[in-house]
Protein backbone atom coordinates (compact mmCIF):
# COMPACT_ATOMS: atom_id res chain seq x y z
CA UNK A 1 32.50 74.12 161.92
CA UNK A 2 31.75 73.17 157.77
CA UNK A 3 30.10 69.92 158.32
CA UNK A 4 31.33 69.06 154.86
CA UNK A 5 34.91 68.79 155.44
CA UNK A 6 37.00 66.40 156.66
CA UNK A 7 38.48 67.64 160.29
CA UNK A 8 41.54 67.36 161.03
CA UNK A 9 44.08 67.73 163.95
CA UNK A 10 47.60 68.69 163.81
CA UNK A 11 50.34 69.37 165.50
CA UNK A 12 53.78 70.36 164.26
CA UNK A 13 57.25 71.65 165.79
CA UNK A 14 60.48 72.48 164.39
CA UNK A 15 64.05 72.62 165.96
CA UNK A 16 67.82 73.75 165.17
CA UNK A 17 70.72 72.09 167.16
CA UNK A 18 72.53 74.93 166.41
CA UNK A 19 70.57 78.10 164.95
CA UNK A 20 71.57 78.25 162.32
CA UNK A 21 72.74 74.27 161.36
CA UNK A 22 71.07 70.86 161.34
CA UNK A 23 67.39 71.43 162.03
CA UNK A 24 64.60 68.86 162.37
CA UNK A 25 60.83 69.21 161.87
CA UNK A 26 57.68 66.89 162.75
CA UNK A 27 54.02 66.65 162.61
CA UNK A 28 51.01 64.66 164.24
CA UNK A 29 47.71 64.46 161.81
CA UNK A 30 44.71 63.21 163.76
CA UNK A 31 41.43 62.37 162.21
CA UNK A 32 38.44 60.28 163.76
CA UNK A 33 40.61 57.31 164.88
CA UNK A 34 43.62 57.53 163.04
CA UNK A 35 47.22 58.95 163.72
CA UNK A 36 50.04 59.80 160.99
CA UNK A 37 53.52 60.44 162.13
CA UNK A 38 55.45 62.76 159.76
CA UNK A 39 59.42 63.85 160.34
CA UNK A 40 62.12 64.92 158.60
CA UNK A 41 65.33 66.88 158.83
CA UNK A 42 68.15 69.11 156.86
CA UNK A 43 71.43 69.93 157.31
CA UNK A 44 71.75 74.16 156.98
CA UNK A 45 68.72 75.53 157.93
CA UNK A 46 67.13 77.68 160.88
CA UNK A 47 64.48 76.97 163.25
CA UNK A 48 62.40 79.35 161.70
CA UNK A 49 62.52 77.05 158.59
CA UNK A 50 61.36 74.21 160.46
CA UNK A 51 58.53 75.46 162.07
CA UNK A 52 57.48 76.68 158.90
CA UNK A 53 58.44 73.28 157.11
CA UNK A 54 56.44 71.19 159.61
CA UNK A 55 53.20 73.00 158.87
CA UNK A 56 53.94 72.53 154.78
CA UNK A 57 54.67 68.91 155.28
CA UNK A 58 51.65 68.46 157.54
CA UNK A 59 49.01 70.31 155.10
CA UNK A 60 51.19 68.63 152.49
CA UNK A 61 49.92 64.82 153.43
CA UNK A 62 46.01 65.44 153.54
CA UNK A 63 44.92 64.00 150.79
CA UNK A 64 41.77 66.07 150.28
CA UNK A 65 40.27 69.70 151.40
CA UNK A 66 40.26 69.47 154.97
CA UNK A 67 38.99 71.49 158.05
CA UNK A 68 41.96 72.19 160.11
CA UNK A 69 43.02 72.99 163.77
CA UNK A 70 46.63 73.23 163.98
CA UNK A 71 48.47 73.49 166.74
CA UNK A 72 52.21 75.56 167.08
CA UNK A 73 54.18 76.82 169.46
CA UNK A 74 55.96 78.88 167.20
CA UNK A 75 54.38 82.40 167.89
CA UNK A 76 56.44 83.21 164.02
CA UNK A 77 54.01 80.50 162.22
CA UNK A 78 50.79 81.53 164.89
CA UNK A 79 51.24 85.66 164.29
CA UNK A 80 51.76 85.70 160.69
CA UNK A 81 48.21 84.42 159.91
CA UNK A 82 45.96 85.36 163.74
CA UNK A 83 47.60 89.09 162.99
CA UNK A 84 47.23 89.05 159.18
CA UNK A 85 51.30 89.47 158.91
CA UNK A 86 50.73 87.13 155.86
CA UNK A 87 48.31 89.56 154.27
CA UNK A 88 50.50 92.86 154.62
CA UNK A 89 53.41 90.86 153.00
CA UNK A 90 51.42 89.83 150.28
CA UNK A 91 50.15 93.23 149.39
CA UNK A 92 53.33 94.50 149.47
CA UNK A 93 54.68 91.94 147.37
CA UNK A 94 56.22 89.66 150.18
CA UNK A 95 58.32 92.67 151.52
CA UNK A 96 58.47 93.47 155.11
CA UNK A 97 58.37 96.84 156.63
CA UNK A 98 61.96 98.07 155.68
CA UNK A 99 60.60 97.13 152.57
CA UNK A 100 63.19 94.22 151.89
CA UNK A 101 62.22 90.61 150.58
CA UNK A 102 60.23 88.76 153.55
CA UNK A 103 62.40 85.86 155.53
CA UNK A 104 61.85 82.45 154.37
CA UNK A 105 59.42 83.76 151.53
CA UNK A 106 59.99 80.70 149.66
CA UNK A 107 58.34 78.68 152.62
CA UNK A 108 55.96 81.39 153.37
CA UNK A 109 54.42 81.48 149.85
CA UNK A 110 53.94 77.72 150.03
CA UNK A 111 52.28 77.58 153.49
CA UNK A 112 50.21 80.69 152.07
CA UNK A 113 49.20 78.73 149.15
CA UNK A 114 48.15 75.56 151.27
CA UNK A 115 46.24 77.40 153.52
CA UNK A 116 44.58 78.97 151.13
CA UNK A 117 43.07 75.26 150.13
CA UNK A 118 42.29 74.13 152.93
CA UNK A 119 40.29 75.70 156.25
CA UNK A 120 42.98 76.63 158.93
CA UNK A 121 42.72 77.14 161.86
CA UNK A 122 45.91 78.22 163.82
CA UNK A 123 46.13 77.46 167.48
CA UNK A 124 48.97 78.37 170.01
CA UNK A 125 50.11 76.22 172.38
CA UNK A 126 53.00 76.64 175.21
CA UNK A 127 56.14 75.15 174.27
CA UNK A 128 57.48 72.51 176.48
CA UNK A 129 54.71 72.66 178.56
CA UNK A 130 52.19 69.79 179.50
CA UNK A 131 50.70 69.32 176.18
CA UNK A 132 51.76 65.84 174.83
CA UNK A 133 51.52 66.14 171.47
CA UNK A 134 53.41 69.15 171.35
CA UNK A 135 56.29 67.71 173.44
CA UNK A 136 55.87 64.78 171.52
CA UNK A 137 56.79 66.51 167.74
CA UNK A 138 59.36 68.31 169.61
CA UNK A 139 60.94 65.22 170.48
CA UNK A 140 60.42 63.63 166.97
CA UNK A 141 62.07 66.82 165.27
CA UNK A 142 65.36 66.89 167.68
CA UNK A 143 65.53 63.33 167.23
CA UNK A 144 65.26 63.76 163.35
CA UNK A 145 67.87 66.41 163.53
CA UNK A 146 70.52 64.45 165.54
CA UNK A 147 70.39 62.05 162.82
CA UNK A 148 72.10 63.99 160.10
């Protein structure tokens, strides 16, 4: 642990009503005492998308370089960076193995540049399971997406 950075714990989790269609993402940012509540939605998008989103609007709202544990149940966010999926795009120019343009590059090439920042570390957790933070964003983000 870098005793010299701020540490911070989040949690994110994205959802689709319909996959694709109106999707909603959220986050949870803890540090020392305090608790930020991040959530959003839009209206043609994939779940995919909002698990990624979450993460870029969680890393987005820290204010300075930060040491973070981040928690996902998305094994698409989790696997990309624990088995260095992230690196093999980027070397071969954000193309995947049949050698056509990566999904959701855009949003991949965001999150890559944010992690880059800050320190990451990415965490799975089991999807509507008993962890309450997790079931809590995944409430926030369907609840952000039934509002569009």
């Amino acid at each position: 642990m870098n005793n010299e950075l701020k540490q911070v714990i989040i949690y994110t989790d994205g959802s689709c009503l319909n996959n694709p269609g109106v999707g909603g993402w959220a986050c949870i940012l803890m540090h020392n005492d305090k608790t930020k509540y991040l959530s959003g939605a839009e209206r043609d998008t994939t779940n995919n998308r909002m698990e990624l989103l979450a993460v870029i609007k969680a890393l987005e709202a820290l204010k300075v370089k930060c040491e973070v544990y981040l928690h996902s149940d998305s094994s698409y966010v989790i696997n990309a960076f624990n088995n260095n999926w992230i690196s093999d795009w980027k070397n071969k120019n954000w193309k995947n193995s049949q050698k056509k343009d990566v999904l959701n590059k855009d949003l991949w090439q965001r999150l890559d540049e944010l992690v880059s920042y800050h320190d990451v570390h990415f965490v799975k957790v089991k999807g509507h399971s008993d962890n309450e933070y997790n079931n809590l964003c995944d409430k926030m983000a369907r609840e952000s997406a039934s509002k569009l």
